[in-house]
Protein backbone atom coordinates (compact mmCIF):
# COMPACT_ATOMS: atom_id res chain seq x y z
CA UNK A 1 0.00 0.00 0.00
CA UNK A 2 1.25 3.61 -1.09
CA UNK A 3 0.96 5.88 1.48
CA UNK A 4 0.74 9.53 0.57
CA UNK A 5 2.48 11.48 3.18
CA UNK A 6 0.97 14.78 1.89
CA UNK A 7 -2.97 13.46 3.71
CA UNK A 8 -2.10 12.64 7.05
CA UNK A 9 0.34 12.11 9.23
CA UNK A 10 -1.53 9.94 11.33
CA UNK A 11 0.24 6.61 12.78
CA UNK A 12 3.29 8.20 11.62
CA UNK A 13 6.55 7.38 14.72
CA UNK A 14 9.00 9.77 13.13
CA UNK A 15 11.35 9.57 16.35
CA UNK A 16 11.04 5.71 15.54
CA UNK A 17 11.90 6.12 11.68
CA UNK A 18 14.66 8.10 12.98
CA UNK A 19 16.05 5.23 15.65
CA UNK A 20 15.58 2.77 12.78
CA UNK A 21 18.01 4.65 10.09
CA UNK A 22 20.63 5.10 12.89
CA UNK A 23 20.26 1.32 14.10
CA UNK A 24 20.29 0.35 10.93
CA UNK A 25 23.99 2.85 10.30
CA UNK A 26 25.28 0.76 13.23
CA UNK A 27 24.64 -2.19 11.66
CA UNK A 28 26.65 -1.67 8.60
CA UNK A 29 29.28 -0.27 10.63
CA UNK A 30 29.65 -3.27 12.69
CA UNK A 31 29.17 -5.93 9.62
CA UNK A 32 31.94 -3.77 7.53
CA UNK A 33 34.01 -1.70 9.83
CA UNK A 34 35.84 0.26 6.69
CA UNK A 35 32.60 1.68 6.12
CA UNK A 36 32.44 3.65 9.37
CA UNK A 37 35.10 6.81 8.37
CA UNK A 38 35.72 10.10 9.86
CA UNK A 39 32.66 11.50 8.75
CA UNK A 40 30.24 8.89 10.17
CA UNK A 41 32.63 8.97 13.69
CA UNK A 42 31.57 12.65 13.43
CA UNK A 43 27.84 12.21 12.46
CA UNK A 44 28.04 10.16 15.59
CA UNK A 45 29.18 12.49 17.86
CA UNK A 46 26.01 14.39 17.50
CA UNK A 47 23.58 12.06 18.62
CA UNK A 48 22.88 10.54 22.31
CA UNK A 49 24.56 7.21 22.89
CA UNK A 50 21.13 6.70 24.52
CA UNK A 51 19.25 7.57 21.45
CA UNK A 52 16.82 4.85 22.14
CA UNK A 53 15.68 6.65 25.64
CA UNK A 54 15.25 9.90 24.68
CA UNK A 55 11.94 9.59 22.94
CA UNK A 56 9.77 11.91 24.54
CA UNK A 57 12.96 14.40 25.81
CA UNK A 58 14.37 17.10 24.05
CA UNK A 59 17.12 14.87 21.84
CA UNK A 60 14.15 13.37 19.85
CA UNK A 61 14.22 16.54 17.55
CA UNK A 62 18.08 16.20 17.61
CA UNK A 63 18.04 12.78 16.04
CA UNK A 64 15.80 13.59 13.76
CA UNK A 65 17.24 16.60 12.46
CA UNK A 66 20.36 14.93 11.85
CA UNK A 67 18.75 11.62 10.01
CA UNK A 68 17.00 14.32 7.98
CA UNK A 69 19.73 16.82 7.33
CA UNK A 70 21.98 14.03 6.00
CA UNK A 71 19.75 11.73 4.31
CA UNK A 72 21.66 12.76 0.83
CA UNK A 73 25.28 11.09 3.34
CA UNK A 74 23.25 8.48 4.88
CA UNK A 75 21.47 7.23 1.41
CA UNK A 76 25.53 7.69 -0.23
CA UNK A 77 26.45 5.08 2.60
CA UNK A 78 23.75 2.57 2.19
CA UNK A 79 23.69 2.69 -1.13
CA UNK A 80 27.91 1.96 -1.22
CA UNK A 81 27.58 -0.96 0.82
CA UNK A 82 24.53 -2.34 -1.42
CA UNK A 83 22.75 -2.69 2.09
CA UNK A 84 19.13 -2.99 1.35
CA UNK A 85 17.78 -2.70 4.72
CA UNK A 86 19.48 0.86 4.97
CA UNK A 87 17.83 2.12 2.01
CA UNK A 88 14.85 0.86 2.73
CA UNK A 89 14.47 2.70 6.38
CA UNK A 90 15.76 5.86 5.20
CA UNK A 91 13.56 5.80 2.22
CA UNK A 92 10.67 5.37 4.91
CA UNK A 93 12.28 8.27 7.07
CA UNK A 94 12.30 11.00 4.04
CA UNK A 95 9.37 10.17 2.98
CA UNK A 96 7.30 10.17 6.06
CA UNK A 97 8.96 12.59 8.11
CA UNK A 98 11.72 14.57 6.01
């Protein structure tokens, strides 16, 4: 099913999207170390080692702001290391929330 993210935004866990793209970064960078360069150690100095508790705190913007403002990085990565699930979370992320 399509969704059309321009009607609602109704069900809609952007903080979640969000969580999933960056669990999905640590992923990769624990399957192919290599990937994970000085930009990424970077990217990763911005967001909350505890990204996964800060839902409903003042870091959920954070996280999602930098998922967002990189997606063009993020989807560069992904796409790099061929890893499907990657794509297919940030994909989600823009769409929805982006």
């Amino acid at each position: 099913m399509q969704r059309d993210r321009y009607v609602t935004f109704e069900n809609i866990d952007c903080y979640k999207n969000a969580v999933e793209v960056l669990d999905a970064m640590h992923e990769l960078f624990t399957q192919i170390p290599e990937a994970k360069n000085e930009l990424w150690e970077r990217f990763l100095e911005n967001i909350d080692p505890n990204y996964h508790e800060v839902h409903e705190k003042e870091g959920c913007k954070d996280i999602l702001y930098q998922v967002c403002s990189n997606v063009f990085y993020i989807s560069d990565l992904f796409e790099e290391y061929e890893f499907e699930k990657g794509i297919e979370l940030l994909e989600r992320a823009e769409m929805e929330c982006c």
